[in-house]
PDB file of N, CA and C in Angstrom:
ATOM      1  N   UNK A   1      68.275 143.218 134.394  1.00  0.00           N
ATOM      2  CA  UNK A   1      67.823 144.248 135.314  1.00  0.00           C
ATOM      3  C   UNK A   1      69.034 144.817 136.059  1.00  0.00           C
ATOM      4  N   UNK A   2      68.948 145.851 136.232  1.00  0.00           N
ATOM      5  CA  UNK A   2      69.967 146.755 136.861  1.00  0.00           C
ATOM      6  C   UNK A   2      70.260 146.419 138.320  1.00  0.00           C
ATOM      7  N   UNK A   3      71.684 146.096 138.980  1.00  0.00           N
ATOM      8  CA  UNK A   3      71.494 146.168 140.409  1.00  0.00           C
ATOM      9  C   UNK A   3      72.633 147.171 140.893  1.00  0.00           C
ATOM     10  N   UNK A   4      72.558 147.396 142.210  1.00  0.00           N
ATOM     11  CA  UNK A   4      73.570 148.479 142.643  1.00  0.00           C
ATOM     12  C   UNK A   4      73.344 147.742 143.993  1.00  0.00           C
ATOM     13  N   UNK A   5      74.777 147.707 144.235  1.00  0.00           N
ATOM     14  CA  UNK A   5      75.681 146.846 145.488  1.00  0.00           C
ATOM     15  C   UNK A   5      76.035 147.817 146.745  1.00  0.00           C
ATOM     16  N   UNK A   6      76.071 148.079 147.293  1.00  0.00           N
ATOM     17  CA  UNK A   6      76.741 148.687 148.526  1.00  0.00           C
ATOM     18  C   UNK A   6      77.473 147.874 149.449  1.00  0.00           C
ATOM     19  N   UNK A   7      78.917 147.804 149.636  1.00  0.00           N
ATOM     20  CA  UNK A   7      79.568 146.911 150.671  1.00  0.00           C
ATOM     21  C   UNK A   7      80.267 148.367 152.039  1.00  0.00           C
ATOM     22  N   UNK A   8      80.158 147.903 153.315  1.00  0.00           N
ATOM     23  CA  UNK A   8      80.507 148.861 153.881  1.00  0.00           C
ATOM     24  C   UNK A   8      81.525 148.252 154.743  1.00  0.00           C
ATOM     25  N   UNK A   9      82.601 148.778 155.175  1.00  0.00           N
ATOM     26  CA  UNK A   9      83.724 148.391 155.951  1.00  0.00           C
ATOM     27  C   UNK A   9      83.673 148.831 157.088  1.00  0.00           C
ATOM     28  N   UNK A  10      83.736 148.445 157.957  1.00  0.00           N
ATOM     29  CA  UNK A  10      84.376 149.188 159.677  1.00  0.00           C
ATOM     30  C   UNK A  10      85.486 148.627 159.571  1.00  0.00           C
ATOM     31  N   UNK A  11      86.047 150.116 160.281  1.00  0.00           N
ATOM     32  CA  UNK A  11      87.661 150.318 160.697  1.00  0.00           C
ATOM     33  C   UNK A  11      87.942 150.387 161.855  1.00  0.00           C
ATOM     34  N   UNK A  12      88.739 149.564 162.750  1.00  0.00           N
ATOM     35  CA  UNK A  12      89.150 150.061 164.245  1.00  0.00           C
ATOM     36  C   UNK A  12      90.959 150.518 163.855  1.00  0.00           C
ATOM     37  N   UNK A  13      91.269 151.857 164.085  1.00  0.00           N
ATOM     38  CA  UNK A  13      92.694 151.866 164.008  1.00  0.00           C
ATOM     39  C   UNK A  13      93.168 152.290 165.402  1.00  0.00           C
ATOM     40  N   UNK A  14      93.494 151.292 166.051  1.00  0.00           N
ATOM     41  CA  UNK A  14      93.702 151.353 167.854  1.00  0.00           C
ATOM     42  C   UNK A  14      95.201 152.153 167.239  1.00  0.00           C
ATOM     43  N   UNK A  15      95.892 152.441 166.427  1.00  0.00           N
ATOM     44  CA  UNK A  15      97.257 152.975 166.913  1.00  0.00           C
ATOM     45  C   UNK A  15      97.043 154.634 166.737  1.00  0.00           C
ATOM     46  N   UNK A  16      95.792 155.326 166.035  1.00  0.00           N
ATOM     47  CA  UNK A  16      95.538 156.378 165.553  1.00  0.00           C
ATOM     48  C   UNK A  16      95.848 157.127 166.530  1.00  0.00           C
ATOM     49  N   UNK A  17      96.017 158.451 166.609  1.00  0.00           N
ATOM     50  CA  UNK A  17      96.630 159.264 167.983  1.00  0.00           C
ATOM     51  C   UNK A  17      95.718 160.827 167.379  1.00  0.00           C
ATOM     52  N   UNK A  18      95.496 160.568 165.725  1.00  0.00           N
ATOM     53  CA  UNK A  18      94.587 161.943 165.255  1.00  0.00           C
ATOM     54  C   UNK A  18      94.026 161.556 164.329  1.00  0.00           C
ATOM     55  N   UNK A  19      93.108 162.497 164.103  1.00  0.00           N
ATOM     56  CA  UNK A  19      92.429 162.327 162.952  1.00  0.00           C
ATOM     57  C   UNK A  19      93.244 162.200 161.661  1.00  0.00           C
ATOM     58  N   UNK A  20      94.124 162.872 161.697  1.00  0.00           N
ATOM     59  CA  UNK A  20      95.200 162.981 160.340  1.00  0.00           C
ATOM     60  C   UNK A  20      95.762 160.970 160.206  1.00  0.00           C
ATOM     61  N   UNK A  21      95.611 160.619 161.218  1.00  0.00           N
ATOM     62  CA  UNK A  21      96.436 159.336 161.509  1.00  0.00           C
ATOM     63  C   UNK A  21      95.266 158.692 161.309  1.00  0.00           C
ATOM     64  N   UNK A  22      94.276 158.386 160.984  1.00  0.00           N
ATOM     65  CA  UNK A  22      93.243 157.654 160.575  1.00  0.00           C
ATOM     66  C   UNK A  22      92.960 158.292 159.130  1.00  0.00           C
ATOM     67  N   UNK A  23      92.712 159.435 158.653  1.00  0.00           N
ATOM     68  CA  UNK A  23      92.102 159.623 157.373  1.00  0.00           C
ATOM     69  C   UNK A  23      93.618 159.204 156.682  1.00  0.00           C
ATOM     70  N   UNK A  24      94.515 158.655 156.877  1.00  0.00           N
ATOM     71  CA  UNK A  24      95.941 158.538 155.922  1.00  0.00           C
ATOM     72  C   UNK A  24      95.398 157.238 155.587  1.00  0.00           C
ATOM     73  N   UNK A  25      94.961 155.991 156.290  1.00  0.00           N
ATOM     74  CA  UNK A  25      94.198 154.693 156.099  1.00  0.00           C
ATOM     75  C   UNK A  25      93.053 155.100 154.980  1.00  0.00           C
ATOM     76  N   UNK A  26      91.985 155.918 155.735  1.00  0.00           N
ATOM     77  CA  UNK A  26      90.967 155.828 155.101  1.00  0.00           C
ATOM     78  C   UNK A  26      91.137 156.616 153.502  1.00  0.00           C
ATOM     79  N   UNK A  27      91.978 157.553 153.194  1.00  0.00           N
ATOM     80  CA  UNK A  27      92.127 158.023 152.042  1.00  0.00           C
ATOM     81  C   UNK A  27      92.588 157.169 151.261  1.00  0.00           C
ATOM     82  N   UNK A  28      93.477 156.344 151.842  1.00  0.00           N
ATOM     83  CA  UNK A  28      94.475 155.434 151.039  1.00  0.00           C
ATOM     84  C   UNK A  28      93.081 154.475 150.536  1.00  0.00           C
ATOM     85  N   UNK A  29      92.682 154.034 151.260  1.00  0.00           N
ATOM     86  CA  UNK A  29      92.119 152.897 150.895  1.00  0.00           C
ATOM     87  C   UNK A  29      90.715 153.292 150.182  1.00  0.00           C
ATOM     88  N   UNK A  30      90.015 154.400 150.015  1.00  0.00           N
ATOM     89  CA  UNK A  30      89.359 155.126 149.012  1.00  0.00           C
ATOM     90  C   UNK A  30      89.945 155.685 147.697  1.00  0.00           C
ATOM     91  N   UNK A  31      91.095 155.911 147.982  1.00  0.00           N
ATOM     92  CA  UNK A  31      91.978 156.045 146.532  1.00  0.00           C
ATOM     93  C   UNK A  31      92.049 154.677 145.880  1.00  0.00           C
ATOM     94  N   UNK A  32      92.546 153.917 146.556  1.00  0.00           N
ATOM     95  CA  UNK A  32      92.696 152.578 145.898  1.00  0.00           C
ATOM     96  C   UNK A  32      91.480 151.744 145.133  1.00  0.00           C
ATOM     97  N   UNK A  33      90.638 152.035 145.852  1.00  0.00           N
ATOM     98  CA  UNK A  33      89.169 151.717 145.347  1.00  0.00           C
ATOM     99  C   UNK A  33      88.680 152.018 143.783  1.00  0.00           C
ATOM    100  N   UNK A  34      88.751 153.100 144.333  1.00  0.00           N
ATOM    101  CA  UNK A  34      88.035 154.422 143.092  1.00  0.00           C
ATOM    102  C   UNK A  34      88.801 153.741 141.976  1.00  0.00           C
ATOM    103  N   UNK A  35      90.378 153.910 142.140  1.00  0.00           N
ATOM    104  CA  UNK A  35      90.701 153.974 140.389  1.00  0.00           C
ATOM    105  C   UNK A  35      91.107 152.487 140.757  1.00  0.00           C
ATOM    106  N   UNK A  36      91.313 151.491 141.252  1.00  0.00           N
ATOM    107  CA  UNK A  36      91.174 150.048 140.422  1.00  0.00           C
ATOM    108  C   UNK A  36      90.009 149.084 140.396  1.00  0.00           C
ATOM    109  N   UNK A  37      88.831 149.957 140.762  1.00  0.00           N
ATOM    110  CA  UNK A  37      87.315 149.041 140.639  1.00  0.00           C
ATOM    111  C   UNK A  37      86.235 150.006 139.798  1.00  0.00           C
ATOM    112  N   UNK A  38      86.189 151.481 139.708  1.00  0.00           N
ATOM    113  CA  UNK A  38      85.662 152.199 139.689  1.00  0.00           C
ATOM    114  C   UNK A  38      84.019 152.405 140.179  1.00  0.00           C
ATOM    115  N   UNK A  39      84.493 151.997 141.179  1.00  0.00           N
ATOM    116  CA  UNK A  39      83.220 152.358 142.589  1.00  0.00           C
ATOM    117  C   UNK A  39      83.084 153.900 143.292  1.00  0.00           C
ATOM    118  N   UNK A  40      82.144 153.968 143.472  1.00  0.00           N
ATOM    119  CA  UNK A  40      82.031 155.144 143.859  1.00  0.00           C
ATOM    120  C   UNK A  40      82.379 154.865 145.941  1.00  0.00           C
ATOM    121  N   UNK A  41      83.124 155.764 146.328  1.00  0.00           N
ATOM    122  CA  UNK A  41      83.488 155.454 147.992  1.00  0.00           C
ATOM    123  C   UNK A  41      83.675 156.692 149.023  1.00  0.00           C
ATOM    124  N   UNK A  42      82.928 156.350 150.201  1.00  0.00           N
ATOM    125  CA  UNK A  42      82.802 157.316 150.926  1.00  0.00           C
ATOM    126  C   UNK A  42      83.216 156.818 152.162  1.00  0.00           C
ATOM    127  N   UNK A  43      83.603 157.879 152.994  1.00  0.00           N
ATOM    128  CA  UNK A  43      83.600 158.133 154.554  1.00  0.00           C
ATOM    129  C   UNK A  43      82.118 158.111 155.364  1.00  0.00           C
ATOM    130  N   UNK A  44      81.179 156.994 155.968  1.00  0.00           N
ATOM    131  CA  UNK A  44      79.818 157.088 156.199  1.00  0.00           C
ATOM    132  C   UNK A  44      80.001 157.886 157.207  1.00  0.00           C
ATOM    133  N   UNK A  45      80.280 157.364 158.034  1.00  0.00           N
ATOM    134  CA  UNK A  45      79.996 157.818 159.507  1.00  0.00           C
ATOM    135  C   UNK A  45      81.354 158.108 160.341  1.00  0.00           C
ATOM    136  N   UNK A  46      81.263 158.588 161.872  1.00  0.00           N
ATOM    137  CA  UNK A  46      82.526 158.589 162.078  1.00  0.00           C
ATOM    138  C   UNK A  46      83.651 159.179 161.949  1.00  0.00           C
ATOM    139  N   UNK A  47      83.310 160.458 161.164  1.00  0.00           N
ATOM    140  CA  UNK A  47      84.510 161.004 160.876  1.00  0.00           C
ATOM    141  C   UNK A  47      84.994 161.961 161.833  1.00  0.00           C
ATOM    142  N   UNK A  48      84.633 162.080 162.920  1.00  0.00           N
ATOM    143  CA  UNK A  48      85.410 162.537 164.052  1.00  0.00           C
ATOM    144  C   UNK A  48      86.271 161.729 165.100  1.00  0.00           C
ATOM    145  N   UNK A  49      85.714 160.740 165.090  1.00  0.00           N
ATOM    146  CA  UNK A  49      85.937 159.780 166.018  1.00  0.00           C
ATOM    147  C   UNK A  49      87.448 159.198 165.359  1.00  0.00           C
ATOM    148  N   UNK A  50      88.824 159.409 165.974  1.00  0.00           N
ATOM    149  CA  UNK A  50      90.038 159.353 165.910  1.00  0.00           C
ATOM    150  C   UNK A  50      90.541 157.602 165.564  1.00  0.00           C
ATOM    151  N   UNK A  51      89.687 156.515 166.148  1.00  0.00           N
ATOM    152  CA  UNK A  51      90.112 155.446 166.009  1.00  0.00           C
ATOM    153  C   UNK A  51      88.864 154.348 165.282  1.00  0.00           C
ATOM    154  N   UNK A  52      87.727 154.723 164.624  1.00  0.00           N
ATOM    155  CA  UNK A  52      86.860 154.001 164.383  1.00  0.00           C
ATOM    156  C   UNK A  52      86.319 155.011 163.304  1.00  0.00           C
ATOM    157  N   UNK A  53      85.887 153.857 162.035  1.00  0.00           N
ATOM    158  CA  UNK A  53      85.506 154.130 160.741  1.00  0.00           C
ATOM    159  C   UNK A  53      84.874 153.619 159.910  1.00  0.00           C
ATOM    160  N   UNK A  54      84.077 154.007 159.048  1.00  0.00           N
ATOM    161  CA  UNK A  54      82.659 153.165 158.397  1.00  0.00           C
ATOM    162  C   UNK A  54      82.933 153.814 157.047  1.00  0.00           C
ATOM    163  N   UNK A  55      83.486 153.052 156.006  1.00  0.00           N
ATOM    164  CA  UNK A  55      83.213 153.199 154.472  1.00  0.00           C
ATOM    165  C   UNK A  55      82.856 152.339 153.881  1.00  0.00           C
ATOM    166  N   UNK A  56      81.959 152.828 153.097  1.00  0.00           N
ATOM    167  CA  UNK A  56      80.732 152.410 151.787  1.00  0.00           C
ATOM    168  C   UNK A  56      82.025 152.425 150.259  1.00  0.00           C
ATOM    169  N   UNK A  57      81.676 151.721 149.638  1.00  0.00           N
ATOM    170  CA  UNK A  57      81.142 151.246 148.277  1.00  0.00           C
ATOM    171  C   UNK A  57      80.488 151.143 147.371  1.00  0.00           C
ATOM    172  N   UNK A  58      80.000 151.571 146.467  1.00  0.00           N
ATOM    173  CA  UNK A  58      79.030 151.426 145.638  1.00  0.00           C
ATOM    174  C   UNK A  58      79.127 151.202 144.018  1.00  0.00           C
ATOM    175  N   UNK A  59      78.806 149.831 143.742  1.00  0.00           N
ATOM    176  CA  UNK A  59      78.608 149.808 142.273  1.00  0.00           C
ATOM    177  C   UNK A  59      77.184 149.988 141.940  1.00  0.00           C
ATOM    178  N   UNK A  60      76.911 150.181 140.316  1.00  0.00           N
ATOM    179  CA  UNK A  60      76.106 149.766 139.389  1.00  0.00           C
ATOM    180  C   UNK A  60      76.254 149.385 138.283  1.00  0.00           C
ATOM    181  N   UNK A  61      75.589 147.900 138.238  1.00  0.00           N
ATOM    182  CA  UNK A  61      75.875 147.261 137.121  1.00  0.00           C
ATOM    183  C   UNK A  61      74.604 146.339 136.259  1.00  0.00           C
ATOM    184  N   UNK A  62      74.698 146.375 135.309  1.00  0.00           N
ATOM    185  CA  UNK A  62      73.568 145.723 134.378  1.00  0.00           C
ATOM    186  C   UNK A  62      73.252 144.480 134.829  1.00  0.00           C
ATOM    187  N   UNK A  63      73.833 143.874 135.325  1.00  0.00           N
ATOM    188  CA  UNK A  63      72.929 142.642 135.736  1.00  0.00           C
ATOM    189  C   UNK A  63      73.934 142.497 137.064  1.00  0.00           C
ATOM    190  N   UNK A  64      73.174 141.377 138.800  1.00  0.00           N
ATOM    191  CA  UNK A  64      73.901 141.054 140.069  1.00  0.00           C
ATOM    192  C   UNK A  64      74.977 140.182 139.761  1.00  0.00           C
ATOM    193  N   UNK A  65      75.240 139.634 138.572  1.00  0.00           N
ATOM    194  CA  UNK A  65      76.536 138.618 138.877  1.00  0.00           C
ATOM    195  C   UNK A  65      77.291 138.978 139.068  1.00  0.00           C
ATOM    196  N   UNK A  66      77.439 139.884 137.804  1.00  0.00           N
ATOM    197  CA  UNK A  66      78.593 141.241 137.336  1.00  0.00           C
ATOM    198  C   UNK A  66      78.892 142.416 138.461  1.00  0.00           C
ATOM    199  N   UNK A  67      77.659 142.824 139.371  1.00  0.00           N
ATOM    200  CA  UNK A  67      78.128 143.734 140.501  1.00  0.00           C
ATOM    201  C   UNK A  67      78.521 142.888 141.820  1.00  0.00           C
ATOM    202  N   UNK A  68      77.889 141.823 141.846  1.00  0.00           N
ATOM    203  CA  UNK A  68      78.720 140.561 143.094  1.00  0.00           C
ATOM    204  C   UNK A  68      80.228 140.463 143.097  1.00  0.00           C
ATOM    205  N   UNK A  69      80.488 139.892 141.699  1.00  0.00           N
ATOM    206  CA  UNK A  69      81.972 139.641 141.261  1.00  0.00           C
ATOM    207  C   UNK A  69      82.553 141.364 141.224  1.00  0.00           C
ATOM    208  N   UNK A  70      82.094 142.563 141.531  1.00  0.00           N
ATOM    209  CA  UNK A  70      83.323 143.903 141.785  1.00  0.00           C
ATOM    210  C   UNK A  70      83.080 143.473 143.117  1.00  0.00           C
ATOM    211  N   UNK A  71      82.057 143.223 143.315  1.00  0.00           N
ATOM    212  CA  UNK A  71      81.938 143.608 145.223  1.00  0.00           C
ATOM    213  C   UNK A  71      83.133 142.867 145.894  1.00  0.00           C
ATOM    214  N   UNK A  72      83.246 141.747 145.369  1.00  0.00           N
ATOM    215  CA  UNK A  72      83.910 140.432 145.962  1.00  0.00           C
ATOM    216  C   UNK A  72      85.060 140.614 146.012  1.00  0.00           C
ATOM    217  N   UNK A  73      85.749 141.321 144.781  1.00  0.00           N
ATOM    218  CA  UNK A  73      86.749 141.694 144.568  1.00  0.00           C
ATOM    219  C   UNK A  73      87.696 143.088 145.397  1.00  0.00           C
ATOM    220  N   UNK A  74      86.604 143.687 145.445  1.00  0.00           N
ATOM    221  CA  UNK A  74      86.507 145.253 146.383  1.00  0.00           C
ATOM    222  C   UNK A  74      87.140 145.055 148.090  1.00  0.00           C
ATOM    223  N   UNK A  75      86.253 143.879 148.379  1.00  0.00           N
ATOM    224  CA  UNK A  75      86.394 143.354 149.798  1.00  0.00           C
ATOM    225  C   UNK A  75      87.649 142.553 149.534  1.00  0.00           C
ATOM    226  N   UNK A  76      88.432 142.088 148.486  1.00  0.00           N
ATOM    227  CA  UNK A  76      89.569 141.387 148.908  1.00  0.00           C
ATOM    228  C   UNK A  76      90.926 142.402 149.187  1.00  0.00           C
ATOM    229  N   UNK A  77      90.072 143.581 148.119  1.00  0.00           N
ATOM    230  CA  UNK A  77      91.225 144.417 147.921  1.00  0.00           C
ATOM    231  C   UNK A  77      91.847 145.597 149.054  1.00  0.00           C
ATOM    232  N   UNK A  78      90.388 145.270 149.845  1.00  0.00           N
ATOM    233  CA  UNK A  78      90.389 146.242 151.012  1.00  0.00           C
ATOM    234  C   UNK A  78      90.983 145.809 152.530  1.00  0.00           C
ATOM    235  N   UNK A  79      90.149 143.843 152.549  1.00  0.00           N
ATOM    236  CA  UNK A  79      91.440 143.444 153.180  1.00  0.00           C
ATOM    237  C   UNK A  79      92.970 143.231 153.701  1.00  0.00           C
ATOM    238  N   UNK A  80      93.539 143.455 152.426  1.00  0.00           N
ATOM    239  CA  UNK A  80      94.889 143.172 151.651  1.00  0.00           C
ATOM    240  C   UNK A  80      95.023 144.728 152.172  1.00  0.00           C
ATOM    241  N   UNK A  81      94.646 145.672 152.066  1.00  0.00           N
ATOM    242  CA  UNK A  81      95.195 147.562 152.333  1.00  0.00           C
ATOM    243  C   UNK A  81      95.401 147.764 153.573  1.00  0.00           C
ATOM    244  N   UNK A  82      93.625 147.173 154.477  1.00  0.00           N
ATOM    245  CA  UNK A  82      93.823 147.381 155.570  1.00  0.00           C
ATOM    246  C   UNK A  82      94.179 146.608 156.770  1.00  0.00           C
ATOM    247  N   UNK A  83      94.267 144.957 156.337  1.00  0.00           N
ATOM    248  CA  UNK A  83      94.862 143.951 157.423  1.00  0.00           C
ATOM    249  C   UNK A  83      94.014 144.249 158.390  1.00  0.00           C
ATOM    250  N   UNK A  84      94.615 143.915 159.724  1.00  0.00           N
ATOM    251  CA  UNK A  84      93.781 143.853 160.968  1.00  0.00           C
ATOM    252  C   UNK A  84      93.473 144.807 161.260  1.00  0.00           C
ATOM    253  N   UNK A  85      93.028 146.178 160.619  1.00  0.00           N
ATOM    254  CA  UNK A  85      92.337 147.291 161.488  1.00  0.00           C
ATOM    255  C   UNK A  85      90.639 146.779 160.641  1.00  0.00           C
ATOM    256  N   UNK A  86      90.383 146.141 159.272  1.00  0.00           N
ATOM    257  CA  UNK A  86      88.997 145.962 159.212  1.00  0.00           C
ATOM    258  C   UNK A  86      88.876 144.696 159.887  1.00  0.00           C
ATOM    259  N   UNK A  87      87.241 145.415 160.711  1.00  0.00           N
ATOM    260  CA  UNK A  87      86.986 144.235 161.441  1.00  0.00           C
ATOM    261  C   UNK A  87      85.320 143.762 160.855  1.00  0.00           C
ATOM    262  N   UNK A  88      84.478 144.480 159.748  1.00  0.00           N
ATOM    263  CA  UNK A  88      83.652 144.074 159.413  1.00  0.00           C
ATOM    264  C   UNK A  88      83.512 144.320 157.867  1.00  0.00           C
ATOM    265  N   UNK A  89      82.718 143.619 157.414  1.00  0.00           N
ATOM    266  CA  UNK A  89      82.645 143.808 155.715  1.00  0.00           C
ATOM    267  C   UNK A  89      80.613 143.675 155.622  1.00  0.00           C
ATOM    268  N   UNK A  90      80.343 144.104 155.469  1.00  0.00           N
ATOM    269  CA  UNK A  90      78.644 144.118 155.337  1.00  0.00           C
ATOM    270  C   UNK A  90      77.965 144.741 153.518  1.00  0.00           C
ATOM    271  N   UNK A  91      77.764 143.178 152.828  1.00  0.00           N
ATOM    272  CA  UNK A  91      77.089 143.936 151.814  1.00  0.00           C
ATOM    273  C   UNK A  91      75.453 144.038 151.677  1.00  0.00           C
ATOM    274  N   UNK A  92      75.256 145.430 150.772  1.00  0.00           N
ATOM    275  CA  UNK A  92      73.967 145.348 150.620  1.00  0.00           C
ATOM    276  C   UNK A  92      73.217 145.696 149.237  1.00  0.00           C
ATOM    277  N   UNK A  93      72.173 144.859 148.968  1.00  0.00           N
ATOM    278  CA  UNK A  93      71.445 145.047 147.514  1.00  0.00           C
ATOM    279  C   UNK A  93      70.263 145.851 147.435  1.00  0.00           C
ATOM    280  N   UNK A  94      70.386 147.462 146.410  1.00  0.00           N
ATOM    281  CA  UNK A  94      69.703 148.208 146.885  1.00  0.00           C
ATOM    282  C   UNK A  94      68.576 148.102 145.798  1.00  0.00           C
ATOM    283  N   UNK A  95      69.066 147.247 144.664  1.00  0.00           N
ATOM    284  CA  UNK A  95      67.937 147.033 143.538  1.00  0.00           C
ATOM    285  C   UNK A  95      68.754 145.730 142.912  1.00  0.00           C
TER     286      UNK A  95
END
């Protein structure tokens, strides 16, 4: 059976001073995504707000082991990009 994963990140970037100085994080780390997991990744919420940020994730995959093990992987990779500005990782199973 088919499942599709959603993991979502919050971002605090206390050094941001603009928006340009936060989407350089958040692009980076949506570029990075996309082409070494091939997840689909967005900007949720937040995108005005200069020092705080919410991006999604999303696989689909033929069976949950197989979309657990990108998810798992997704969240290590996002750690490792963004260090101490992520301060939450939240996944969710939408089927």
């Amino acid at each position: 059976m088919p499942s599709i994963g959603v993991i979502t990140f919050e971002l605090r970037i206390g050094g941001a001073q603009s928006l340009k100085d936060k989407r350089h994080y958040v692009k980076s780390l949506k570029d990075r995504l996309r082409s070494k997991f091939n997840v689909a990744v967005s900007e949720i919420a937040y995108q005005d707000s200069w020092q705080h940020g919410l991006v999604a994730a999303v696989t689909v995959s033929c069976d949950k082991a197989r979309a657990e093990q990108v998810l798992q992987m997704v969240e290590r990779e996002a750690a490792a990009v963004l260090g101490g500005i992520l301060v939450d990782a939240t996944t969710e199973w939408l089927a």
